[in-house]
N, C-alpha and C. Protein backbone atom coordinates (compact mmCIF):
# COMPACT_ATOMS: atom_id res chain seq x y z
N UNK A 1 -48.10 -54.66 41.55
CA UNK A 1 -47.93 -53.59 42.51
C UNK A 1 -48.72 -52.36 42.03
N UNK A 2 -49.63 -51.66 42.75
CA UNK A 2 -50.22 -50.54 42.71
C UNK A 2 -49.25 -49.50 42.30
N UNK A 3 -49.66 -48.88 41.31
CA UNK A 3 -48.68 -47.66 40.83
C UNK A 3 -49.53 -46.57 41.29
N UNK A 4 -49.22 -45.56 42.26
CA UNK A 4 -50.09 -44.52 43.38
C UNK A 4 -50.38 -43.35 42.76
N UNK A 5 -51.20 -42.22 42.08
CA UNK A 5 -51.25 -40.84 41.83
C UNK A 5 -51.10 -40.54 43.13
N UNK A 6 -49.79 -39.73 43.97
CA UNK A 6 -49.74 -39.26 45.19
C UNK A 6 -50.23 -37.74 45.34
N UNK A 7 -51.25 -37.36 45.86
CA UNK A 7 -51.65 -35.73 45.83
C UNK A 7 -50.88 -35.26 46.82
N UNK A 8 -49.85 -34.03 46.43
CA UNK A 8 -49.52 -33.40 47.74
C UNK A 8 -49.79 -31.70 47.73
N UNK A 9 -50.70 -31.81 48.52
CA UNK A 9 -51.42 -29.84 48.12
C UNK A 9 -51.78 -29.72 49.82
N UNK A 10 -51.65 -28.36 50.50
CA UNK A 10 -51.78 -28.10 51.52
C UNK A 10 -53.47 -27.81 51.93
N UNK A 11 -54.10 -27.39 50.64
CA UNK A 11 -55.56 -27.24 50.62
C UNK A 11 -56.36 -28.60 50.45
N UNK A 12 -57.06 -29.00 51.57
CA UNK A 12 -58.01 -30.31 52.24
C UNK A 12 -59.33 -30.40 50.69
N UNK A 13 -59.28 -29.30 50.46
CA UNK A 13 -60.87 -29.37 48.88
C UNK A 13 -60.13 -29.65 47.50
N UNK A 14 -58.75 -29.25 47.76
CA UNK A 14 -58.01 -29.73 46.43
C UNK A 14 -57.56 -30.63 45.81
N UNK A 15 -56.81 -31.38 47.71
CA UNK A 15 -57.06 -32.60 48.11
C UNK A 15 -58.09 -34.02 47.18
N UNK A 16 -59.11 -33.21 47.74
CA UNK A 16 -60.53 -34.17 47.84
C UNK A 16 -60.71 -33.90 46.29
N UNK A 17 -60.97 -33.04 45.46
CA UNK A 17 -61.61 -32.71 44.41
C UNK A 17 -60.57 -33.94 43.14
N UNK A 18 -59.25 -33.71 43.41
CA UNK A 18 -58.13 -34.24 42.53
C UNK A 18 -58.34 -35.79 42.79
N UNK A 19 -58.57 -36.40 44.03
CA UNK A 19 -58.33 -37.47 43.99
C UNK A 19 -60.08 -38.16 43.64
N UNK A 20 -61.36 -37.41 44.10
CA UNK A 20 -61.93 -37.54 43.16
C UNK A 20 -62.61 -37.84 41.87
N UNK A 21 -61.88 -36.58 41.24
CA UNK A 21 -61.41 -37.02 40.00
C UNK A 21 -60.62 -38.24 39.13
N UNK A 22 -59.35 -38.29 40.05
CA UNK A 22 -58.57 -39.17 39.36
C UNK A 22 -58.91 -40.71 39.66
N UNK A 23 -59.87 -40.97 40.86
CA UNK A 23 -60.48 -42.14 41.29
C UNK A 23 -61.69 -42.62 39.91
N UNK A 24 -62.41 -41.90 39.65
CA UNK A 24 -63.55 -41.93 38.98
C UNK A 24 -62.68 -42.18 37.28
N UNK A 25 -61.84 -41.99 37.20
CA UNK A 25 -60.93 -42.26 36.07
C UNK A 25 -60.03 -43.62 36.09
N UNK A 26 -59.93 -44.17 37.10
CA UNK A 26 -59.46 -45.24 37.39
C UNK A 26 -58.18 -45.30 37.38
N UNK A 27 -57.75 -44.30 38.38
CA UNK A 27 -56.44 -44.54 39.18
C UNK A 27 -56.38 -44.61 40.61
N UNK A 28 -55.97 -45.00 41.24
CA UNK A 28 -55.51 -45.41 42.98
C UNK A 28 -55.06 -44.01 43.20
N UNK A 29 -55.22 -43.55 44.59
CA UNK A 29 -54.45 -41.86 44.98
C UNK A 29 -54.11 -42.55 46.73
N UNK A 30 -53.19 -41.42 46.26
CA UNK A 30 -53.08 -41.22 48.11
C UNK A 30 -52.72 -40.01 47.98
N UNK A 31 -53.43 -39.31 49.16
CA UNK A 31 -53.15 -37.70 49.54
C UNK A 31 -52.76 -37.38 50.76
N UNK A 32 -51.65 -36.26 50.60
CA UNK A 32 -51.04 -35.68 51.72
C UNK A 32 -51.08 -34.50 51.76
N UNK A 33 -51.05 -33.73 52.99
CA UNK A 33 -51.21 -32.61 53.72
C UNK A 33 -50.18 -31.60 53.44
N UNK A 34 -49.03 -32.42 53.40
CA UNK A 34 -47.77 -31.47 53.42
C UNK A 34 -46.64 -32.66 52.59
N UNK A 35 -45.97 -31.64 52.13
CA UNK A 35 -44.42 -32.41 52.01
C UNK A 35 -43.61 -33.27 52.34
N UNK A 36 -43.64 -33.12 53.62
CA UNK A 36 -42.72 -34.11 54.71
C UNK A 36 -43.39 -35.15 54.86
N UNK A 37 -44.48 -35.13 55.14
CA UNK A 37 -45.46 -35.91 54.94
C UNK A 37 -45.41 -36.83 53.77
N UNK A 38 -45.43 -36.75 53.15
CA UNK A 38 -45.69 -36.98 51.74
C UNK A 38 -44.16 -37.67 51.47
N UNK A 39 -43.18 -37.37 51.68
CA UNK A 39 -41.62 -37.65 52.01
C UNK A 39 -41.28 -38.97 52.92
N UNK A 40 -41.97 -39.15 53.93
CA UNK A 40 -42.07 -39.86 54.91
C UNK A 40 -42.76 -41.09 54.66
N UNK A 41 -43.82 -40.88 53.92
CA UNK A 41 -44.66 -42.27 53.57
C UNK A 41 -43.80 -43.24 52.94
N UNK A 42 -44.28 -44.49 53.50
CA UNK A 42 -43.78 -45.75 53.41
C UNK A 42 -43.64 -46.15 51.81
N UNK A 43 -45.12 -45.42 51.26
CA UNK A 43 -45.22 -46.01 50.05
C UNK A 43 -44.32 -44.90 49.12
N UNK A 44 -43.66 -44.04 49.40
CA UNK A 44 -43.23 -43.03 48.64
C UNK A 44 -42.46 -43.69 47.50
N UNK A 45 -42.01 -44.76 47.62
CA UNK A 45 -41.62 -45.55 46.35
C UNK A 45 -42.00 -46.47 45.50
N UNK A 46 -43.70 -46.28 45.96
CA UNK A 46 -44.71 -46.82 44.98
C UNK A 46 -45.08 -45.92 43.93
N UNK A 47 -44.93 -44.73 44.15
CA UNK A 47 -45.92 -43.50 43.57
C UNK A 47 -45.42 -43.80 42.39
N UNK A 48 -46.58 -43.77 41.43
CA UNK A 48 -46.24 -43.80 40.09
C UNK A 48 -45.95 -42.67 39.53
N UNK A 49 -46.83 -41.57 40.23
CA UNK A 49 -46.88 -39.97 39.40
C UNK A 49 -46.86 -38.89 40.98
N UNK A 50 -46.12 -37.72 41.31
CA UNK A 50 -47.10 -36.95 42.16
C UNK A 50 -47.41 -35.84 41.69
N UNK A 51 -48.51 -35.36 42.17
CA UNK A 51 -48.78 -33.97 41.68
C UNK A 51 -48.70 -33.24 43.17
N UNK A 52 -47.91 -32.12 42.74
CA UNK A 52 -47.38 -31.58 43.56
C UNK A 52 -47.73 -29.68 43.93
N UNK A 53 -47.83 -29.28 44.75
CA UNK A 53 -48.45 -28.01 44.68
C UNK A 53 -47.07 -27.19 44.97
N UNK A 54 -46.59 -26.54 44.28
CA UNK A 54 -45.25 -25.37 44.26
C UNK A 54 -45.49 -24.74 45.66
N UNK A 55 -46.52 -23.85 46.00
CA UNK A 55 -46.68 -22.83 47.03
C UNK A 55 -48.02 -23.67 48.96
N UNK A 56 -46.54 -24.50 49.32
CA UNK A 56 -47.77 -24.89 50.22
C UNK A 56 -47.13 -24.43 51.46
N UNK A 57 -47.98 -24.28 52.74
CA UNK A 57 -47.15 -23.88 53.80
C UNK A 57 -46.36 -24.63 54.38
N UNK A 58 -44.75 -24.45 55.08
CA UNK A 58 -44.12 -26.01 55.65
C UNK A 58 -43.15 -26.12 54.31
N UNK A 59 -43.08 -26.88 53.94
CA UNK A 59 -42.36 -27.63 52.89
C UNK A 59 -42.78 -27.67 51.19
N UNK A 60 -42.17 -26.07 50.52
CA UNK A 60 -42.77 -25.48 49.42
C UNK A 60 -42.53 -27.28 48.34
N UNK A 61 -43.12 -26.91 47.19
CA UNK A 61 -42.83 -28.03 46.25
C UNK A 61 -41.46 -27.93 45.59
N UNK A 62 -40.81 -27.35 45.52
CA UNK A 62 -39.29 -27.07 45.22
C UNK A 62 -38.39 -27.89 46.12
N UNK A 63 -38.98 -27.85 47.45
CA UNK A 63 -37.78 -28.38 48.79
C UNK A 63 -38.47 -30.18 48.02
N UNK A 64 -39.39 -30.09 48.23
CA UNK A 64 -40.05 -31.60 48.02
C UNK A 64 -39.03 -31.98 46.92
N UNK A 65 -39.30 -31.49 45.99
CA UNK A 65 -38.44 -31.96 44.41
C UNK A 65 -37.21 -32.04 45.03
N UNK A 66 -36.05 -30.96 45.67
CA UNK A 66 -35.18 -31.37 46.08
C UNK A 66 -34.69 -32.62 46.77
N UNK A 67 -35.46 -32.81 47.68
CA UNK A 67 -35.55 -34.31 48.35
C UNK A 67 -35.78 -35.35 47.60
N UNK A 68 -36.62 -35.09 46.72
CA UNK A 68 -36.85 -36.66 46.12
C UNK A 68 -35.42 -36.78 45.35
N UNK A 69 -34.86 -35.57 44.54
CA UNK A 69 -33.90 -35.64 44.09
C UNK A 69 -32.86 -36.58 44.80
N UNK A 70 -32.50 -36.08 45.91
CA UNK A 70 -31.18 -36.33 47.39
C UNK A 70 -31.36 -37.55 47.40
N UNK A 71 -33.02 -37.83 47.66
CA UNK A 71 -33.45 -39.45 48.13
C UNK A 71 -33.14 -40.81 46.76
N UNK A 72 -32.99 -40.23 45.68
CA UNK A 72 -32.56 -40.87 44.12
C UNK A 72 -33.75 -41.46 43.83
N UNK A 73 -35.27 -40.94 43.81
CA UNK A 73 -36.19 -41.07 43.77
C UNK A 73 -36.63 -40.12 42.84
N UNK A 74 -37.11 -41.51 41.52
CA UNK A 74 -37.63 -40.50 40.05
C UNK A 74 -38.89 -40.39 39.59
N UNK A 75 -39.61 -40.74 40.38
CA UNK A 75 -40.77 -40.88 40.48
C UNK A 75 -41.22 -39.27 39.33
N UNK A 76 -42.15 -39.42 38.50
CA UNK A 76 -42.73 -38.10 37.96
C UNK A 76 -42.96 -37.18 38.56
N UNK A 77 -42.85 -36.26 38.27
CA UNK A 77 -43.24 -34.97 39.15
C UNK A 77 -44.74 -34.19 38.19
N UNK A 78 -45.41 -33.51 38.62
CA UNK A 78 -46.47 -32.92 37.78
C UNK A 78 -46.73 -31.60 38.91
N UNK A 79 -46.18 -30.57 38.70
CA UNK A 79 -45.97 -29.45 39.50
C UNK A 79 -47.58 -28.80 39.40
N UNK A 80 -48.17 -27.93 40.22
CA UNK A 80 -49.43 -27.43 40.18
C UNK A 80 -49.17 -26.04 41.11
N UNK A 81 -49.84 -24.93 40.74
CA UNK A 81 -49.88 -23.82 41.52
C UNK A 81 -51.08 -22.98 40.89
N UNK A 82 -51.85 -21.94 41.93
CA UNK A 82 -52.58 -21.31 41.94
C UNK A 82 -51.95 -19.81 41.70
N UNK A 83 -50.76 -19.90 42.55
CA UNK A 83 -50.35 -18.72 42.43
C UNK A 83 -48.78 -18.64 41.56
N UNK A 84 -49.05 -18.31 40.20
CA UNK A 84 -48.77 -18.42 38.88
C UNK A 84 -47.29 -17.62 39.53
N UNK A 85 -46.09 -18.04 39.34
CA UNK A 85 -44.65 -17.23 39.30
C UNK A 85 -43.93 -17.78 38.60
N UNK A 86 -43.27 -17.38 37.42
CA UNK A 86 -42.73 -18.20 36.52
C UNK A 86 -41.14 -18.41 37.24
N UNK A 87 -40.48 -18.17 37.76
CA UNK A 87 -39.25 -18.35 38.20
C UNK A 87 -39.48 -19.52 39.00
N UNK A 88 -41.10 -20.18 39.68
CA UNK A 88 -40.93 -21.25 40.49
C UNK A 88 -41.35 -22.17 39.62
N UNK A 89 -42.08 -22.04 37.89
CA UNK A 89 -42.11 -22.71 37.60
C UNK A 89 -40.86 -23.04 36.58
N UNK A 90 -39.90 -22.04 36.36
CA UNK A 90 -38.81 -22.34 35.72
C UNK A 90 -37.79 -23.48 36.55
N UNK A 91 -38.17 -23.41 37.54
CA UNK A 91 -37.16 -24.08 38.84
C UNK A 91 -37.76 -24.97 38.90
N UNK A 92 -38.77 -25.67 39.06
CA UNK A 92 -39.59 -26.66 38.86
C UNK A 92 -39.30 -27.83 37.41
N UNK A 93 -39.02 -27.19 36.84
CA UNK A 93 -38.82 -27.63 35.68
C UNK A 93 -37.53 -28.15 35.02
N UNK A 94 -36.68 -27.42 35.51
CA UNK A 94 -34.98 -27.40 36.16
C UNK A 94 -34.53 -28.35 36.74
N UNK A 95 -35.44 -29.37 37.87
CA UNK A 95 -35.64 -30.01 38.35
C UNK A 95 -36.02 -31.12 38.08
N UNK A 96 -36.65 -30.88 36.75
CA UNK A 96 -37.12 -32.01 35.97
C UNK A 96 -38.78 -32.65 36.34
N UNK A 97 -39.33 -31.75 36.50
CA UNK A 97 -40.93 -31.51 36.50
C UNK A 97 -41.05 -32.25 35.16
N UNK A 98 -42.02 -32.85 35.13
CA UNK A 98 -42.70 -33.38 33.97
C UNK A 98 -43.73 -32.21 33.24
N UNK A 99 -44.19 -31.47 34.20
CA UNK A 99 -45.26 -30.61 33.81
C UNK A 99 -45.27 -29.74 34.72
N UNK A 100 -46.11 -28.67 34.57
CA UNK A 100 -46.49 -27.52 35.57
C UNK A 100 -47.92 -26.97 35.28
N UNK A 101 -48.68 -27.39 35.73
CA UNK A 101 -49.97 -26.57 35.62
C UNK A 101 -50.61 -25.99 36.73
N UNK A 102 -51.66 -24.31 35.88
CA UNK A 102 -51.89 -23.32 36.64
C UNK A 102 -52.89 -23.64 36.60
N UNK A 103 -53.21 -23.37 38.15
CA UNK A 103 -55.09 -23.95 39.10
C UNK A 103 -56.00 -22.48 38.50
N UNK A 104 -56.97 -22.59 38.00
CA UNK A 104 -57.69 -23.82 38.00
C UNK A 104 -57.15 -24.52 36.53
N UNK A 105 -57.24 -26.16 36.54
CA UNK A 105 -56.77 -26.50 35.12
C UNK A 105 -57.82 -27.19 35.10
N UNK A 106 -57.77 -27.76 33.15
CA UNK A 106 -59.26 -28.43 33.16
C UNK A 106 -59.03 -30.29 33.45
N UNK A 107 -59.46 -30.65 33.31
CA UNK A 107 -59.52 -32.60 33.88
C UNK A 107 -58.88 -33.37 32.55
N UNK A 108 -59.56 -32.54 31.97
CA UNK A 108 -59.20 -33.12 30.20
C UNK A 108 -57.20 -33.23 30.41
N UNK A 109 -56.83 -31.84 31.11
CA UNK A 109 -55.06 -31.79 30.32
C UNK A 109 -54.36 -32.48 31.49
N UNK A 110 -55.04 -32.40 32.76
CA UNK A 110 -54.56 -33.09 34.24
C UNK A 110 -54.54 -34.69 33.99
N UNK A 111 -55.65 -35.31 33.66
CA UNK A 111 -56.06 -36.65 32.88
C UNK A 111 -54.89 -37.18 31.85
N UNK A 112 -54.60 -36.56 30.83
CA UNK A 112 -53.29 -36.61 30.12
C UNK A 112 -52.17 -36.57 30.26
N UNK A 113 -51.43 -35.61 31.36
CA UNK A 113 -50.22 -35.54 31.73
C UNK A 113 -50.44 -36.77 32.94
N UNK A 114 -51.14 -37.02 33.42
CA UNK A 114 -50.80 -38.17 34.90
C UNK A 114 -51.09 -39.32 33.69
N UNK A 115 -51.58 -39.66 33.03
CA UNK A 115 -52.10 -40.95 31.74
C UNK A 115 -49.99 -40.71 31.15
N UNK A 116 -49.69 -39.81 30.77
CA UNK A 116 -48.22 -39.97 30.31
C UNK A 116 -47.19 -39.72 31.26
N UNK A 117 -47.55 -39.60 32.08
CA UNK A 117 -46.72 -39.81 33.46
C UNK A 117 -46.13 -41.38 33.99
N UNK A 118 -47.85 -42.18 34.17
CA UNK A 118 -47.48 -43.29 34.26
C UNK A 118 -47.04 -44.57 33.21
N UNK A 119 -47.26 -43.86 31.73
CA UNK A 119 -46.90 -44.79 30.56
C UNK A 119 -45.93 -44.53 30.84
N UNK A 120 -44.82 -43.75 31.12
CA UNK A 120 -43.55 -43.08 31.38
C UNK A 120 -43.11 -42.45 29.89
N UNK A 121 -43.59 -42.09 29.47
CA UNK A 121 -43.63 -41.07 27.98
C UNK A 121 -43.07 -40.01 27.79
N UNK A 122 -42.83 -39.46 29.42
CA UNK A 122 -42.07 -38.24 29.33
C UNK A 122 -40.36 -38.25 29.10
């Protein structure tokens, strides 16, 4: 069974750039638009890892984490934000985020945390 890097970021270039990346590294992605979205997919209990964007419009990454929580879905979490607030990344984390990294990050530490995401190391 395909173990999925699921991208969920509201920005379409962040989207594209991450999965990209993580393709050319040799992992499988699927990317979503929004939360609910991303909630809704069939495969949502394939995802091996998601990386998740804290501040998106619709359905912030906090409500997401909540849900997966509700849904008993442990899938990794790997939190991401541009716009740096430590109280969402304390809550994030609270939550049981695997990680939290601030955009821009480099490939090298993104590469590592989704690589110990899916060994399940965390």
């Amino acid at each position: 069974m395909i173990r999925w890097v699921c991208i969920v970021d509201d920005d379409a270039s962040v989207r594209k750039s991450l999965a990209n990346l993580l393709r050319s590294a040799g992992f499988e992605t699927l990317s979503f638009a929004a939360g609910d979205v991303f909630l809704a997919s069939e495969l949502l209990h394939q995802a091996g890892c998601v990386l998740l964007d804290l501040k998106m419009s619709g359905m912030n990454g906090l409500a997401v984490q909540r849900e997966l929580a509700r849904l008993q879905c442990s899938v990794p979490v790997i939190c991401m934000s541009a716009h740096w607030d430590e109280g969402a990344v304390q809550a994030a984390m609270g939550q049981g985020a695997l990680a939290c990294l601030a955009k821009p990050f480099s490939e090298e530490v993104l590469l590592r945390v989704v690589e110990e995401a899916l060994a399940g190391s965390w």
